[in-house]
Protein backbone atom coordinates (compact mmCIF):
# COMPACT_ATOMS: atom_id res chain seq x y z
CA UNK A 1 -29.88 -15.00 64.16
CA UNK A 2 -27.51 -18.32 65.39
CA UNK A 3 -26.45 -16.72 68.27
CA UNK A 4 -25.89 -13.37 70.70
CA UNK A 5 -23.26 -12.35 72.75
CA UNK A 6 -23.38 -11.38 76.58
CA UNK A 7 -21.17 -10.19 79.03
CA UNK A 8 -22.70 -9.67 83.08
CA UNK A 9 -23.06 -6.45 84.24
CA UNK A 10 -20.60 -6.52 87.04
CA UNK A 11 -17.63 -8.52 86.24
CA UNK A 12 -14.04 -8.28 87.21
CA UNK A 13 -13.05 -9.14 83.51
CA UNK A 14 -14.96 -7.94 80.37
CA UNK A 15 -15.22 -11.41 79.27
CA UNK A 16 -18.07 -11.75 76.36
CA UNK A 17 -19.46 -15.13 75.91
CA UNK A 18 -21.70 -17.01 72.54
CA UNK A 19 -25.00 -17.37 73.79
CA UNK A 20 -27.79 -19.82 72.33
CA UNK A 21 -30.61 -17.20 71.26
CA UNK A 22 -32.62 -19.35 73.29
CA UNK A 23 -31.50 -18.76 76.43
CA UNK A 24 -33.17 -16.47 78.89
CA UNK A 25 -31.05 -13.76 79.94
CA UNK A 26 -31.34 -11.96 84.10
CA UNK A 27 -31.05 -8.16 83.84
CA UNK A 28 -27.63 -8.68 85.21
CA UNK A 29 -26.69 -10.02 81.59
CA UNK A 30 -26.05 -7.14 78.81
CA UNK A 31 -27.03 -9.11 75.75
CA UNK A 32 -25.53 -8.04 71.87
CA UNK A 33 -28.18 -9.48 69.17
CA UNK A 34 -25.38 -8.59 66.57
CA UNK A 35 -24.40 -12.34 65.74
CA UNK A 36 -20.83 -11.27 63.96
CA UNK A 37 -17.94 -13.10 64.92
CA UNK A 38 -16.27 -9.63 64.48
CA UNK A 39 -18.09 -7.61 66.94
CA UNK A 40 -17.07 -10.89 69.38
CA UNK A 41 -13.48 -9.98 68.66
CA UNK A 42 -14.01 -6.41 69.73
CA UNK A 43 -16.18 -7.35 72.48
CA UNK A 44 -12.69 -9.49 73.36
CA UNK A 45 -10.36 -7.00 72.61
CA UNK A 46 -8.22 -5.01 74.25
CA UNK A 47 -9.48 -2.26 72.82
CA UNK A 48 -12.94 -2.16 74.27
CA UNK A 49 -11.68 -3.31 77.39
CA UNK A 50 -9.18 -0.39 78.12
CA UNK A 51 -12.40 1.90 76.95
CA UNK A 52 -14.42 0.03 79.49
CA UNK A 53 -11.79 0.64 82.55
CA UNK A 54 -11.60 4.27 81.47
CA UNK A 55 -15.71 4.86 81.17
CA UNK A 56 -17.40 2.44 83.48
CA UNK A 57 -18.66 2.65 87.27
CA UNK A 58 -16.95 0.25 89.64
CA UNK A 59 -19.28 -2.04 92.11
CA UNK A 60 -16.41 -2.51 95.03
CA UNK A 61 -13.39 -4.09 92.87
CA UNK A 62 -15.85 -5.18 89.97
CA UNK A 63 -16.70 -3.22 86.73
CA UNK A 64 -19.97 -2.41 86.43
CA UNK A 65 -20.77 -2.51 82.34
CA UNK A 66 -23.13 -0.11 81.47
CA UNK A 67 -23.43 -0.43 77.64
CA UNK A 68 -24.21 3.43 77.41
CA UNK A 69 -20.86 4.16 78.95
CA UNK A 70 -19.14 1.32 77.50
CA UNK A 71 -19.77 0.37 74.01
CA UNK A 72 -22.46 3.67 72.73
CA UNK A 73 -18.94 5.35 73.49
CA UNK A 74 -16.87 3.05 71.72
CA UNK A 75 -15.70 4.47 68.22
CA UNK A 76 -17.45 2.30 65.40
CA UNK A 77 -15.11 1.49 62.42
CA UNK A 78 -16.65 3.41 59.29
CA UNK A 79 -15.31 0.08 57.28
CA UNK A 80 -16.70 -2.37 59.65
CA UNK A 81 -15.61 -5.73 61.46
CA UNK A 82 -15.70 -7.74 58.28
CA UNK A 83 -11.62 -8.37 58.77
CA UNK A 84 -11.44 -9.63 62.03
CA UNK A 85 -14.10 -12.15 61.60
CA UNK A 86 -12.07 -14.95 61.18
CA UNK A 87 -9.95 -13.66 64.29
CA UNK A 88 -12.95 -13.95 66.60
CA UNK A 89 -13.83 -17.22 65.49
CA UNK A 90 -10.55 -18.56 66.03
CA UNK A 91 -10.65 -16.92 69.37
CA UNK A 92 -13.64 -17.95 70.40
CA UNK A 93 -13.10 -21.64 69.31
CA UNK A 94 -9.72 -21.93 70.92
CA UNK A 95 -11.43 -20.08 74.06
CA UNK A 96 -14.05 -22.73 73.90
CA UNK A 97 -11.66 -25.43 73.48
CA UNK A 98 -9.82 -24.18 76.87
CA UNK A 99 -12.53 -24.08 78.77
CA UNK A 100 -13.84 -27.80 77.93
CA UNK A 101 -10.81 -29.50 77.79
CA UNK A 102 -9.83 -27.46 81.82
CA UNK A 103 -13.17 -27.98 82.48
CA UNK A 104 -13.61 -24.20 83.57
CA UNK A 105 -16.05 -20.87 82.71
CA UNK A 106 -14.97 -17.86 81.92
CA UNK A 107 -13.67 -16.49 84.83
CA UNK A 108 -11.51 -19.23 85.41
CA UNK A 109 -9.95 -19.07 81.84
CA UNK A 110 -9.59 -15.13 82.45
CA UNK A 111 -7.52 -15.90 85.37
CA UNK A 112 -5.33 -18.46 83.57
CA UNK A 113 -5.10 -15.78 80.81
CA UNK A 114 -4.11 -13.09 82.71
CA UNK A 115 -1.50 -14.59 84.92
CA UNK A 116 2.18 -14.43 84.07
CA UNK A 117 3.37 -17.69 86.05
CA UNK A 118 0.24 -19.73 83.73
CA UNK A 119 2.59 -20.52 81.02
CA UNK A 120 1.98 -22.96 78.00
CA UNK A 121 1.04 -23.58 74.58
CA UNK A 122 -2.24 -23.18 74.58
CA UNK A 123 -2.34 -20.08 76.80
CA UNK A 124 0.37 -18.54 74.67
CA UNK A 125 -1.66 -19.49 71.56
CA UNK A 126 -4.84 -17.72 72.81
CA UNK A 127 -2.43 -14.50 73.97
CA UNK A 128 -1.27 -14.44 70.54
CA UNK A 129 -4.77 -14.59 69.32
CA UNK A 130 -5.68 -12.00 71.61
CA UNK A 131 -2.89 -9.34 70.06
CA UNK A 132 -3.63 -10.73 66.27
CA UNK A 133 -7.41 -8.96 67.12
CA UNK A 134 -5.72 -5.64 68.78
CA UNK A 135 -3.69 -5.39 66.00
CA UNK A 136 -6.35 -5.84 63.04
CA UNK A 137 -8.78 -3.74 64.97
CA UNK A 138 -6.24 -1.24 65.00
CA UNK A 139 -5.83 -0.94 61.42
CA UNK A 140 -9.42 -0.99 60.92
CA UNK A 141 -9.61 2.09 62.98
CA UNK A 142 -6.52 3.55 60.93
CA UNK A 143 -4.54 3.53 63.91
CA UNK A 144 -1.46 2.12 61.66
CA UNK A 145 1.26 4.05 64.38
CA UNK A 146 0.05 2.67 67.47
CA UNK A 147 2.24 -0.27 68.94
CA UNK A 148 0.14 -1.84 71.62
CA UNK A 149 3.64 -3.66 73.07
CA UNK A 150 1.41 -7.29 74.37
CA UNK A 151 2.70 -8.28 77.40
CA UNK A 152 2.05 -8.66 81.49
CA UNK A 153 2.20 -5.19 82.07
CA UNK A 154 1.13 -3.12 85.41
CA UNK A 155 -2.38 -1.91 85.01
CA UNK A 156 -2.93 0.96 87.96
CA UNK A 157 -6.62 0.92 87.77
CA UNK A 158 -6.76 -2.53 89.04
CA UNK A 159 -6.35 -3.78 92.52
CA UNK A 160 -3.32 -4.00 94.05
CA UNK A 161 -3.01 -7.78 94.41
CA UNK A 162 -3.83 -7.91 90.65
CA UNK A 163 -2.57 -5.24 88.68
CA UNK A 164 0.07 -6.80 86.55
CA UNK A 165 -1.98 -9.07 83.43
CA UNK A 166 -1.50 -10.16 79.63
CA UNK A 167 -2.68 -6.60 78.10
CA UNK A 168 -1.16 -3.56 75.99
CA UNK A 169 1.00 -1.64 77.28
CA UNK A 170 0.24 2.14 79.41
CA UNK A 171 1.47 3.59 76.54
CA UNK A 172 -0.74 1.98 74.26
CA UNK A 173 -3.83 2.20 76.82
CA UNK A 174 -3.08 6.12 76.98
């Protein structure tokens, strides 16, 4: 295995990151020893994140993942992630890219990412990214009618100071 994925237990954005399989993980850390660059796109996605805000226990304002809640309930694609592979690695490598050239972590590029007034290339590139995976993960799932509408929309679950983000739409997310 070259790598594993992990996302902390309480977050305030699902936000999965590539490990080195060397590292040594707290029990704060849920770790994914599935090294496809497709399961990183779901672990991105939209998708799993709307399933996450629906399913999982909230610490305060955070999420708290719980990968029996979140991803055991997540609906596995009977033909697999093999499509979006190249979509999470261009993800991830643009992500990565961000985040050294800003000098930031995650949470700081979810921020950026989410925020309607952070405009720019590069941002705009990684939103588009972002919907490219929705959209393939959606016809992996046969889901061919469903228009997720990308944009900054409203998101009620959230806090008030921080409800409108780069996401699908309600509609979609219902």
């Amino acid at each position: 295995m070259e790598r594993v994925f992990a996302l902390c237990r309480v977050t305030k954005f699902v936000a999965s990151a590539i490990c080195s399989i060397g590292q040594v993980f707290a029990d704060r850390a849920v770790v994914f020893t599935d090294s496809s660059l497709g399961l990183l796109a779901l672990l991105c996605s939209s998708l799993h994140e709307t399933l996450v805000r629906k399913n999982a226990s909230a610490s305060e304002t955070r999420l708290t993942y719980t990968p029996t809640d979140a991803f055991s309930t997540l609906p596995h694609s009977s033909l697999g992630l093999g499509d979006i592979k190249p979509l999470g690695a261009d993800y991830a490598a643009q992500r990565e890219r961000y985040c050294k050239d800003e000098d930031v972590g995650l949470t700081d590029f979810y921020n950026a990412f989410r925020d309607q007034s952070r405009t720019g290339t590069r941002l705009s590139t990684l939103r588009a990214f972002l919907a490219d995976i929705d959209r393939a993960l959606l016809n992996t799932y046969g889901r061919t009618g469903l228009y997720p509408e990308h944009g900054f929309h409203e998101v009620a679950s959230l806090p008030a100071n921080g409800r409108v983000r780069f996401t699908i739409s309600e509609a979609a997310r219902l």
